[in-house]
N, C-alpha and C. Protein backbone atom coordinates (compact mmCIF):
# COMPACT_ATOMS: atom_id res chain seq x y z
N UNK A 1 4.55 8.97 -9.36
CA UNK A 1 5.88 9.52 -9.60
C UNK A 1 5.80 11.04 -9.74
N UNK A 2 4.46 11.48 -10.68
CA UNK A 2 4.56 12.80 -10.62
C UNK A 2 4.52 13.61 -9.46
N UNK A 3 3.59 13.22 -8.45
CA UNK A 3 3.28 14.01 -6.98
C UNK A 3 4.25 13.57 -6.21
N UNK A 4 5.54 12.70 -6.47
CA UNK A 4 6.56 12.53 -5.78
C UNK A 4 7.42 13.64 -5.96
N UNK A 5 7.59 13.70 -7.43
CA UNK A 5 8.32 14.92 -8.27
C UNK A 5 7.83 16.65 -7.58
N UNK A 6 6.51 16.74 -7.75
CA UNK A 6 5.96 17.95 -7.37
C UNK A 6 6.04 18.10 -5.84
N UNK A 7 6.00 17.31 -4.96
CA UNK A 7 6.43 17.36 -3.39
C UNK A 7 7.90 17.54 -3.88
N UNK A 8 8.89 17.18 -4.03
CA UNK A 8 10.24 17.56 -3.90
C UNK A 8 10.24 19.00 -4.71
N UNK A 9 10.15 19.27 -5.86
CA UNK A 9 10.21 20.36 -6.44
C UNK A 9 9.33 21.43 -4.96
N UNK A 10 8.34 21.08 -4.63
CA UNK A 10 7.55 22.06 -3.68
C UNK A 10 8.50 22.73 -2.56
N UNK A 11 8.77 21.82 -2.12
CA UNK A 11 10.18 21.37 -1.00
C UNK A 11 11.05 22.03 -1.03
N UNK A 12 11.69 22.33 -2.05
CA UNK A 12 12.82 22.77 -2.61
C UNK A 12 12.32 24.57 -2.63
N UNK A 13 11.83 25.07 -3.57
CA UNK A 13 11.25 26.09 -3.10
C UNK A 13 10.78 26.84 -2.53
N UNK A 14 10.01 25.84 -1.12
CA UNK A 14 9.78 26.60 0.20
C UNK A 14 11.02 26.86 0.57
N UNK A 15 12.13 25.70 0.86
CA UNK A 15 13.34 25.86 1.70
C UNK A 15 14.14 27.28 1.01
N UNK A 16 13.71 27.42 -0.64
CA UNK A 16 14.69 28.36 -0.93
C UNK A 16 14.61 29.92 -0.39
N UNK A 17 12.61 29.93 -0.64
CA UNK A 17 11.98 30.65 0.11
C UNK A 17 12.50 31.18 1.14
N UNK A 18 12.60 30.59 2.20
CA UNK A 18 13.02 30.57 3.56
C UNK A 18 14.61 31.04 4.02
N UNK A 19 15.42 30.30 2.71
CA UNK A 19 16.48 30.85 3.28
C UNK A 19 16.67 32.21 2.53
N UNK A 20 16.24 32.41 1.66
CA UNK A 20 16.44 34.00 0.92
C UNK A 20 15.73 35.30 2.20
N UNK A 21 14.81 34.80 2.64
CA UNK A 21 14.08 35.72 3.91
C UNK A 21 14.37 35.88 5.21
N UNK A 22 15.20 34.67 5.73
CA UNK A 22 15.78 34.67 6.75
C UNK A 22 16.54 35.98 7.31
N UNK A 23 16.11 36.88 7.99
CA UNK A 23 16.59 38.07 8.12
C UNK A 23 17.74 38.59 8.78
N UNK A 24 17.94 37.57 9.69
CA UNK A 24 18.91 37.73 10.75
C UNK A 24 20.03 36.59 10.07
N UNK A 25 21.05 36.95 8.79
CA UNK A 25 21.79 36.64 8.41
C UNK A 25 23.12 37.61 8.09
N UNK A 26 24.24 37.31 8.01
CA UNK A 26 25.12 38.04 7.85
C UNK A 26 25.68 37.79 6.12
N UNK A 27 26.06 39.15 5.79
CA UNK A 27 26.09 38.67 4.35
C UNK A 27 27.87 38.35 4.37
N UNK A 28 27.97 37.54 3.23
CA UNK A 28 29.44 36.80 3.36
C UNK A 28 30.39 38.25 3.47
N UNK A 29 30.59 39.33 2.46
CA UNK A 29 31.25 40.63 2.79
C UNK A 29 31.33 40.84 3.81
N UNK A 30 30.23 40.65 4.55
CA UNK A 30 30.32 42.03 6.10
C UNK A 30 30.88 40.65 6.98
N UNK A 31 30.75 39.46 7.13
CA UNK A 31 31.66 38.56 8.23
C UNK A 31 32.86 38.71 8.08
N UNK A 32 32.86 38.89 10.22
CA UNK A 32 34.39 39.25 10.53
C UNK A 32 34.70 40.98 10.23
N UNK A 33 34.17 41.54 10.01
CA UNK A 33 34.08 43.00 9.87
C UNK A 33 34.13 43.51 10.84
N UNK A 34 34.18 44.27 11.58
CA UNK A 34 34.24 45.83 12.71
C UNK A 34 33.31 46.87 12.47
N UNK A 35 32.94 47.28 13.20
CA UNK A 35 32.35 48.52 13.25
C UNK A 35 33.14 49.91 12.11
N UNK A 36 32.56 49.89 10.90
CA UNK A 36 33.22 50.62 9.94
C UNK A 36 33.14 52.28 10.51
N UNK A 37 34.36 52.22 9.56
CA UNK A 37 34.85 54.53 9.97
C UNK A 37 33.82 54.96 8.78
N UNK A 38 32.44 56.44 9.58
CA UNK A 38 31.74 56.22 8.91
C UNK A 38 31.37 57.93 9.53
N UNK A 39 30.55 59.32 8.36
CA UNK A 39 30.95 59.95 8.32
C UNK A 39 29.40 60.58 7.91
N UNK A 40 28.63 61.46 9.45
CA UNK A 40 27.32 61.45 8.99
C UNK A 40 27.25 63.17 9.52
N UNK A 41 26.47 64.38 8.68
CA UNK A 41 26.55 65.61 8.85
C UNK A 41 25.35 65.32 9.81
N UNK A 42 25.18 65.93 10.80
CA UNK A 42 24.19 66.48 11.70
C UNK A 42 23.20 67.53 10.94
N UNK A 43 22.34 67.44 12.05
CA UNK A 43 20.92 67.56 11.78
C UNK A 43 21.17 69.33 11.70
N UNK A 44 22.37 69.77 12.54
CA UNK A 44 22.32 71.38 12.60
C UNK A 44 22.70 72.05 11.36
N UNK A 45 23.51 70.76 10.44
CA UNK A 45 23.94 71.54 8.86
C UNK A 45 25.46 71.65 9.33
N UNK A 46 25.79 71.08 10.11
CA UNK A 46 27.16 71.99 10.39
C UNK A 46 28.33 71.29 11.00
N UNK A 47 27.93 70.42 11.90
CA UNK A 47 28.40 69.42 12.85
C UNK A 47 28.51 68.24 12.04
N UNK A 48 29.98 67.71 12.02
CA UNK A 48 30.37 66.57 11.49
C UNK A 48 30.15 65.21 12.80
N UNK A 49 29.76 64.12 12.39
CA UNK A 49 29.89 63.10 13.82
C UNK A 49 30.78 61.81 13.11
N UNK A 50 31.47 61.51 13.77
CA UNK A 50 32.42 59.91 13.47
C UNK A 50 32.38 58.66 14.32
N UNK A 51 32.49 57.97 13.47
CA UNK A 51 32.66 56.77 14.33
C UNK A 51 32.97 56.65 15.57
N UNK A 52 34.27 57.40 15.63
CA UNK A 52 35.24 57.59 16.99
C UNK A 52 34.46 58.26 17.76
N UNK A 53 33.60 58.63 17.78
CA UNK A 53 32.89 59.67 18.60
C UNK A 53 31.80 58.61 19.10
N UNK A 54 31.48 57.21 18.94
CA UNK A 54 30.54 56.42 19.65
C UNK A 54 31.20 55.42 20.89
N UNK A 55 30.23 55.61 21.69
CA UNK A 55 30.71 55.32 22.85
C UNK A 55 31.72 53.31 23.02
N UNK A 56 32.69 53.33 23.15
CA UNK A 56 32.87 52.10 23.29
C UNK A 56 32.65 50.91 24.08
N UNK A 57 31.71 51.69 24.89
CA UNK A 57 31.17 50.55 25.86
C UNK A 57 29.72 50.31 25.99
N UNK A 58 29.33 50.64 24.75
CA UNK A 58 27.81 50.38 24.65
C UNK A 58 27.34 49.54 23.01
N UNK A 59 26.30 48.69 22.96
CA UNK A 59 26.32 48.23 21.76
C UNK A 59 25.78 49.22 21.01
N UNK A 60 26.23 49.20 19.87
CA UNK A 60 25.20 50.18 19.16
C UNK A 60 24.24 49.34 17.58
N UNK A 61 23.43 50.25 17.68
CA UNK A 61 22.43 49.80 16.44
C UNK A 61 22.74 50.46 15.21
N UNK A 62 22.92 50.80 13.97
CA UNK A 62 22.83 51.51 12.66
C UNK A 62 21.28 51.30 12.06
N UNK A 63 20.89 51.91 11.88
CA UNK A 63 19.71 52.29 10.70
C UNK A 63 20.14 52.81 9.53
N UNK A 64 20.25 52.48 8.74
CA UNK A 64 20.27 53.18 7.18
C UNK A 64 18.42 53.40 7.01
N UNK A 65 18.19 54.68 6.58
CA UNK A 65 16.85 54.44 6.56
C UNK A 65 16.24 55.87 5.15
N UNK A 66 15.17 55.57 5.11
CA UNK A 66 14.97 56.65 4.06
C UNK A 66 13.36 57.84 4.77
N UNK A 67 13.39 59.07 4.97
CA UNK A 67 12.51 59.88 5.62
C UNK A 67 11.01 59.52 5.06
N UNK A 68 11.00 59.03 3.81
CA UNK A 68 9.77 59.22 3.09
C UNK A 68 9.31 57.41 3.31
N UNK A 69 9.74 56.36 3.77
CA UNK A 69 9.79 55.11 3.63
C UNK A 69 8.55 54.84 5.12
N UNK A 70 7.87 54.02 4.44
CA UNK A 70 6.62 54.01 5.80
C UNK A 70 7.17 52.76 6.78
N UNK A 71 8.30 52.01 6.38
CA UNK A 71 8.53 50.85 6.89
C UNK A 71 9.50 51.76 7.87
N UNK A 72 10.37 52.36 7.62
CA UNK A 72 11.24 53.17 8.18
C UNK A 72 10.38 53.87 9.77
N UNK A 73 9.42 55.01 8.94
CA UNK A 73 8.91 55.69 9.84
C UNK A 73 8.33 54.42 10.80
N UNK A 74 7.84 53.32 10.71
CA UNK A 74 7.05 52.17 11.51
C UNK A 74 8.07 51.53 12.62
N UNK A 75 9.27 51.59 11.76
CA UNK A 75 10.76 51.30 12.74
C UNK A 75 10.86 52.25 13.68
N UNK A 76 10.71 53.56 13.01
CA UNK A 76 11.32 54.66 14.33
C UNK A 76 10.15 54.86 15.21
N UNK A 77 9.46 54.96 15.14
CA UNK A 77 7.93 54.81 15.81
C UNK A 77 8.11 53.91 16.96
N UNK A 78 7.98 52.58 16.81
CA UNK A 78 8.56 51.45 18.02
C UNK A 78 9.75 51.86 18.38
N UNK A 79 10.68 52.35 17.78
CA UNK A 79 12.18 52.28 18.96
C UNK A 79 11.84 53.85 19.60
N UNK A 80 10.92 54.62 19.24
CA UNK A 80 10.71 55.22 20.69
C UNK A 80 9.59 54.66 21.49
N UNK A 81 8.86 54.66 21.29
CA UNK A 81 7.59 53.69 21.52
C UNK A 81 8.51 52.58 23.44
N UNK A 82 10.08 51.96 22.56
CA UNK A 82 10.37 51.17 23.22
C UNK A 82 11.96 52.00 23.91
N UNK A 83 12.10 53.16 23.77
CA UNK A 83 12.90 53.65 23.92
C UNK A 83 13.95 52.92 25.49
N UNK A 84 13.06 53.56 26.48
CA UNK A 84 13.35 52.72 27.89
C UNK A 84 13.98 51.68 27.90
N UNK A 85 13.91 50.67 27.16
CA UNK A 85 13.91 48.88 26.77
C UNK A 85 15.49 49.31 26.27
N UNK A 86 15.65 50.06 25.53
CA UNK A 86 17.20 50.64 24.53
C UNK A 86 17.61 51.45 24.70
N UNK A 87 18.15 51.98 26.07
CA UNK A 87 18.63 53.45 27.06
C UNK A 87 20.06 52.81 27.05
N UNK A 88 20.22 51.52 27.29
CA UNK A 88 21.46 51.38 27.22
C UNK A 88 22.25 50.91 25.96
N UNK A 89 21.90 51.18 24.77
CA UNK A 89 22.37 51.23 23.65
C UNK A 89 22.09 52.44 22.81
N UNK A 90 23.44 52.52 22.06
CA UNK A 90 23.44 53.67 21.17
C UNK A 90 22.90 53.81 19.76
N UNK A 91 21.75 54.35 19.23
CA UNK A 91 21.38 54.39 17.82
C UNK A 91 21.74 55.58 17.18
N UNK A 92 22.34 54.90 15.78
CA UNK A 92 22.56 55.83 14.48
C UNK A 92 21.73 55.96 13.80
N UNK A 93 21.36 57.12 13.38
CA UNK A 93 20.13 56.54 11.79
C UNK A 93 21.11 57.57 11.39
N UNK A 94 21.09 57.43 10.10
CA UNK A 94 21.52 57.87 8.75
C UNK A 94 21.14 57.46 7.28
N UNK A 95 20.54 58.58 6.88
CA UNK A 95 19.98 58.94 5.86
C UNK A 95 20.59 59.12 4.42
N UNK A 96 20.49 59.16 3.15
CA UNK A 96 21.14 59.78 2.23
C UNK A 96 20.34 60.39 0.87
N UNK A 97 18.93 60.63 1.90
CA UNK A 97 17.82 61.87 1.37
C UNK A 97 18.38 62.97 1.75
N UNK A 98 17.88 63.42 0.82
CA UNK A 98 18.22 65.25 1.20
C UNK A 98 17.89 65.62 2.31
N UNK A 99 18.70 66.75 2.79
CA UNK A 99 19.36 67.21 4.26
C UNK A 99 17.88 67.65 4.85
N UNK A 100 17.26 68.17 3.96
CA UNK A 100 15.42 68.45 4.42
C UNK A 100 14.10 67.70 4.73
N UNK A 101 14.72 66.68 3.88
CA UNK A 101 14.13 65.69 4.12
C UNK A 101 13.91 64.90 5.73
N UNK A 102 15.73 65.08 6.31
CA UNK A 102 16.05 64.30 7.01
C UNK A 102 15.29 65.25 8.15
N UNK A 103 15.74 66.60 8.08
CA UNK A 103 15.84 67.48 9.02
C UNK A 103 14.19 67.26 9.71
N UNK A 104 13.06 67.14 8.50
CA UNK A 104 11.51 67.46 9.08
C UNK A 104 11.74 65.96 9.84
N UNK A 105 12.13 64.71 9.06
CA UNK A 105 11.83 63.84 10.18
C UNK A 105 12.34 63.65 11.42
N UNK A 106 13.14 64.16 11.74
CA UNK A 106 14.10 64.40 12.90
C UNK A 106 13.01 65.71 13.65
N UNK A 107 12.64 66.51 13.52
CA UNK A 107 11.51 67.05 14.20
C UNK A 107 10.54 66.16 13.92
N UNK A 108 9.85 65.43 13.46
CA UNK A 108 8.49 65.16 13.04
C UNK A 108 8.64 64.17 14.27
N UNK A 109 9.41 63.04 14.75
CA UNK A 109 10.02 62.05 15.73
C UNK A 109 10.59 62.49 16.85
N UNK A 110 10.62 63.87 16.78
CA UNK A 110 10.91 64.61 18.46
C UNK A 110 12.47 64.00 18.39
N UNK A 111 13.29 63.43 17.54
CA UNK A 111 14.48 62.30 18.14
C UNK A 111 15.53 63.33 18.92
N UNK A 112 15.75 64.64 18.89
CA UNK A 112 16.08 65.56 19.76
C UNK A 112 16.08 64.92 21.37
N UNK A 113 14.78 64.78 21.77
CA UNK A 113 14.49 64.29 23.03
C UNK A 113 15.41 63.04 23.21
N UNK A 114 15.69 61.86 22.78
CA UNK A 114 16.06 60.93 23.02
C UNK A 114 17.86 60.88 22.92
N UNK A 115 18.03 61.29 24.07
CA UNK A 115 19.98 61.01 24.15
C UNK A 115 20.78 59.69 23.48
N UNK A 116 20.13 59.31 23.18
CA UNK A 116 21.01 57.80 22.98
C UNK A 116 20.72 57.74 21.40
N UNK A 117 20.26 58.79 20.68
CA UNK A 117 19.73 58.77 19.04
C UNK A 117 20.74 59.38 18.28
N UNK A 118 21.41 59.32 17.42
CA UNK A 118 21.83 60.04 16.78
C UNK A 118 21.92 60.00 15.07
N UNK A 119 21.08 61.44 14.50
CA UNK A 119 20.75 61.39 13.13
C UNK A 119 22.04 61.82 12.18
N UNK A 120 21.76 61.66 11.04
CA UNK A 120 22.75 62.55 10.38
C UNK A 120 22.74 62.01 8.84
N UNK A 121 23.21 62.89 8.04
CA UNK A 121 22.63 62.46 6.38
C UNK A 121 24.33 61.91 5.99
N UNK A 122 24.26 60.72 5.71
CA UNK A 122 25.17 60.30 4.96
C UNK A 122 25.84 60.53 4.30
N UNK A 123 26.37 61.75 3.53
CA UNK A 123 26.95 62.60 2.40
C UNK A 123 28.01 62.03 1.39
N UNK A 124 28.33 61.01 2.21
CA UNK A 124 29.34 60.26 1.26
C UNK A 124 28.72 59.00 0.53
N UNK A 125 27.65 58.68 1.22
CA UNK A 125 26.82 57.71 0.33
C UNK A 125 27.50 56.18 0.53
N UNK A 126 27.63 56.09 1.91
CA UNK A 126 28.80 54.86 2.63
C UNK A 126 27.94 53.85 2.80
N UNK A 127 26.76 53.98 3.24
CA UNK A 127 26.11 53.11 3.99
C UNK A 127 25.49 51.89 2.82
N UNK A 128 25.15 52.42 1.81
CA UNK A 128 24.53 51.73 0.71
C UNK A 128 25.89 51.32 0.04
N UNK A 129 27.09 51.65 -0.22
CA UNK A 129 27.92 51.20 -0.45
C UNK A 129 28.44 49.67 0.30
N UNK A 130 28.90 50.32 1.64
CA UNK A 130 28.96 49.32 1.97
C UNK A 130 28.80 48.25 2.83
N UNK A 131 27.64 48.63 2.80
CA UNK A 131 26.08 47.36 3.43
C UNK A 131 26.01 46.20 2.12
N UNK A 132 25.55 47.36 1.12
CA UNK A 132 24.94 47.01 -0.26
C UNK A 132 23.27 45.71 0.52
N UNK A 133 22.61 46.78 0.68
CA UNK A 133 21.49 46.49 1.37
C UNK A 133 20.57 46.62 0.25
N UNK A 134 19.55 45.58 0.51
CA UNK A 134 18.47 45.95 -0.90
C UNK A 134 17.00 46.43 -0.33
N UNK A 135 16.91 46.28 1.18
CA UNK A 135 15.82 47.47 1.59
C UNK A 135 16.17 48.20 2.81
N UNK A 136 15.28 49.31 3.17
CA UNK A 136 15.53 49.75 3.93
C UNK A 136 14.07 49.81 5.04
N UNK A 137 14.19 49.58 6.49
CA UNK A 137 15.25 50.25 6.73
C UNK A 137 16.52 49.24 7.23
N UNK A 138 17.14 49.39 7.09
CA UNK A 138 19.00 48.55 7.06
C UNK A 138 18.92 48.66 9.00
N UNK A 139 19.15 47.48 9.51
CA UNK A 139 19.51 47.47 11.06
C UNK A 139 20.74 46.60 11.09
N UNK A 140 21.78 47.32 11.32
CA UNK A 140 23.08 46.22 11.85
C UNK A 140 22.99 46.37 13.04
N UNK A 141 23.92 45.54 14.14
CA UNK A 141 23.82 45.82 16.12
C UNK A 141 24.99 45.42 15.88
N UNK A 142 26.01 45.55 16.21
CA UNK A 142 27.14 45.93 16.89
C UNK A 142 27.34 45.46 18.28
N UNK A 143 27.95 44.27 18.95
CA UNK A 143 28.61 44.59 20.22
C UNK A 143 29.52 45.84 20.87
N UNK A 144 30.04 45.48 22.22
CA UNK A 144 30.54 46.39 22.92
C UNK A 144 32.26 46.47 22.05
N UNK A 145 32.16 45.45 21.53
CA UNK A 145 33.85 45.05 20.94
C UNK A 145 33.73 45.59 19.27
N UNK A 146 32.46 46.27 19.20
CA UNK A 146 32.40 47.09 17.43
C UNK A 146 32.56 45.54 16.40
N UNK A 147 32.21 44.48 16.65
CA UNK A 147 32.01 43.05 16.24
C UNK A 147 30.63 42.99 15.79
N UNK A 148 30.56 43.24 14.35
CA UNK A 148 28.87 42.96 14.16
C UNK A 148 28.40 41.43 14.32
N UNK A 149 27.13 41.26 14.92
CA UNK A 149 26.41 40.16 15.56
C UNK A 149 25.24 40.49 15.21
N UNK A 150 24.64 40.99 14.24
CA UNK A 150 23.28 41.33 13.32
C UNK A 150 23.37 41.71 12.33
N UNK A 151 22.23 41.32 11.14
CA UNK A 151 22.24 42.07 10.01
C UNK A 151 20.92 42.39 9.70
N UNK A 152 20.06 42.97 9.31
CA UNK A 152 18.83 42.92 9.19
C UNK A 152 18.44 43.94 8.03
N UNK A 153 18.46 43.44 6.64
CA UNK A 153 18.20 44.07 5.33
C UNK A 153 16.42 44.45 5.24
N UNK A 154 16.33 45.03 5.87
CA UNK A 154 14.43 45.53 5.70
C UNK A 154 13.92 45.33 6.64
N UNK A 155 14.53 45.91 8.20
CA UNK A 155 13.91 45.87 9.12
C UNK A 155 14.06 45.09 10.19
N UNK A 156 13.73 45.09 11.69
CA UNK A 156 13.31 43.79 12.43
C UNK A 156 12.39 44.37 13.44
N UNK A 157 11.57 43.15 13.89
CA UNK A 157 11.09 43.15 14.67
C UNK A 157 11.09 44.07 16.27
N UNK A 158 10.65 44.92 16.55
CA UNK A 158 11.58 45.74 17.86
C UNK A 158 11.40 44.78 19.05
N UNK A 159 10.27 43.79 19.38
CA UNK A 159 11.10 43.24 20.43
C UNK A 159 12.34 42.06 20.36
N UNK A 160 12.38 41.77 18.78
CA UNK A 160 13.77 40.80 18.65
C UNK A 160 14.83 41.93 18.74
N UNK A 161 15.03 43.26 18.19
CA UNK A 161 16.08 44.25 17.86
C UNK A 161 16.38 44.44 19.99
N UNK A 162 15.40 44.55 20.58
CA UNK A 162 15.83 44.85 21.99
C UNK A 162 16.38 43.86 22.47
N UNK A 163 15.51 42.65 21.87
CA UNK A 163 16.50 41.25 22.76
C UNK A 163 17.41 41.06 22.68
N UNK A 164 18.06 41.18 20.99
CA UNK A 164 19.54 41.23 20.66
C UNK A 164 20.40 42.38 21.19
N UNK A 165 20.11 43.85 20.93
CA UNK A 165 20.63 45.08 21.10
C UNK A 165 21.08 44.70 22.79
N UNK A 166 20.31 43.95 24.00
CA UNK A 166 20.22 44.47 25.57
C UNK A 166 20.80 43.30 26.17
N UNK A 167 21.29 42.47 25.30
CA UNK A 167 21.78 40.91 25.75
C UNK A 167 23.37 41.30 26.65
């Protein structure tokens, strides 16, 4: 009876395991949501960028991410790494480290070079609001219809992020 007990109790715990890690879940808040109005200063100090300003016929990706975070830098690393693979989708990263912070990694990643990137420091402090993400780096994907169809609280995989992002 007891090792009947301890297999179910075991059971129970893996499954809970499993579903708490499951990464590619949408949290109950963000279903049925849109592509939120969202408000990131550029890398020049000067230049405001908006929502409205992303292309509507391309999916796009969000990164919430932090400059000093090695999981982060390991993310941006592969999506240039895989850049080619994601030419036809648009990436945000946005930050809400200090503007210096952001600025060296944005040189340190060349992301200048890559047209389809776009950085910018969060200033309003939106993204952690309202994600309410508990790691980073934060990957939502977005269809062509601004319909989120990903959530990914600490990362994903870059060849699952291309399979989903290029579908």
């Amino acid at each position: 009876m007891r090792n009947i007990l301890f297999t179910v109790v075991l059971f129970l715990a893996a499954f809970n395991i499993q579903a708490q890690t499951k990464a590619d879940t949408i949290p109950a808040h963000l279903q049925n949501l849109r592509l939120p109005d969202f408000k990131l200063l550029l890398t020049d100090s000067s230049t405001s960028f908006y929502t409205e300003q992303l292309s509507k016929k391309k999916t796009t990706v969000l990164m919430s991410f932090s400059p000093d975070c090695d999981h982060c830098k390991n993310q941006t690393k592969e999506l240039i790494e895989n850049i080619q693979k994601l030419k036809s989708v648009q990436i945000v990263m946005a930050t809400t480290y200090p503007f210096e912070m952001m600025k060296q990694f944005y040189i340190d990643y060349q992301i200048s070079t890559y047209k389809n990137i776009i950085m910018g420091r969060d200033v309003l402090y939106f993204f952690p609001k309202y994600y309410r993400n508990h790691y980073l780096p934060l990957i939502t994907i977005y269809n062509k219809n601004g319909e989120l169809i990903h959530y990914f609280d600490g990362g994903v995989p870059t060849a699952k992020l291309i399979e989903l992002a290029t579908k």
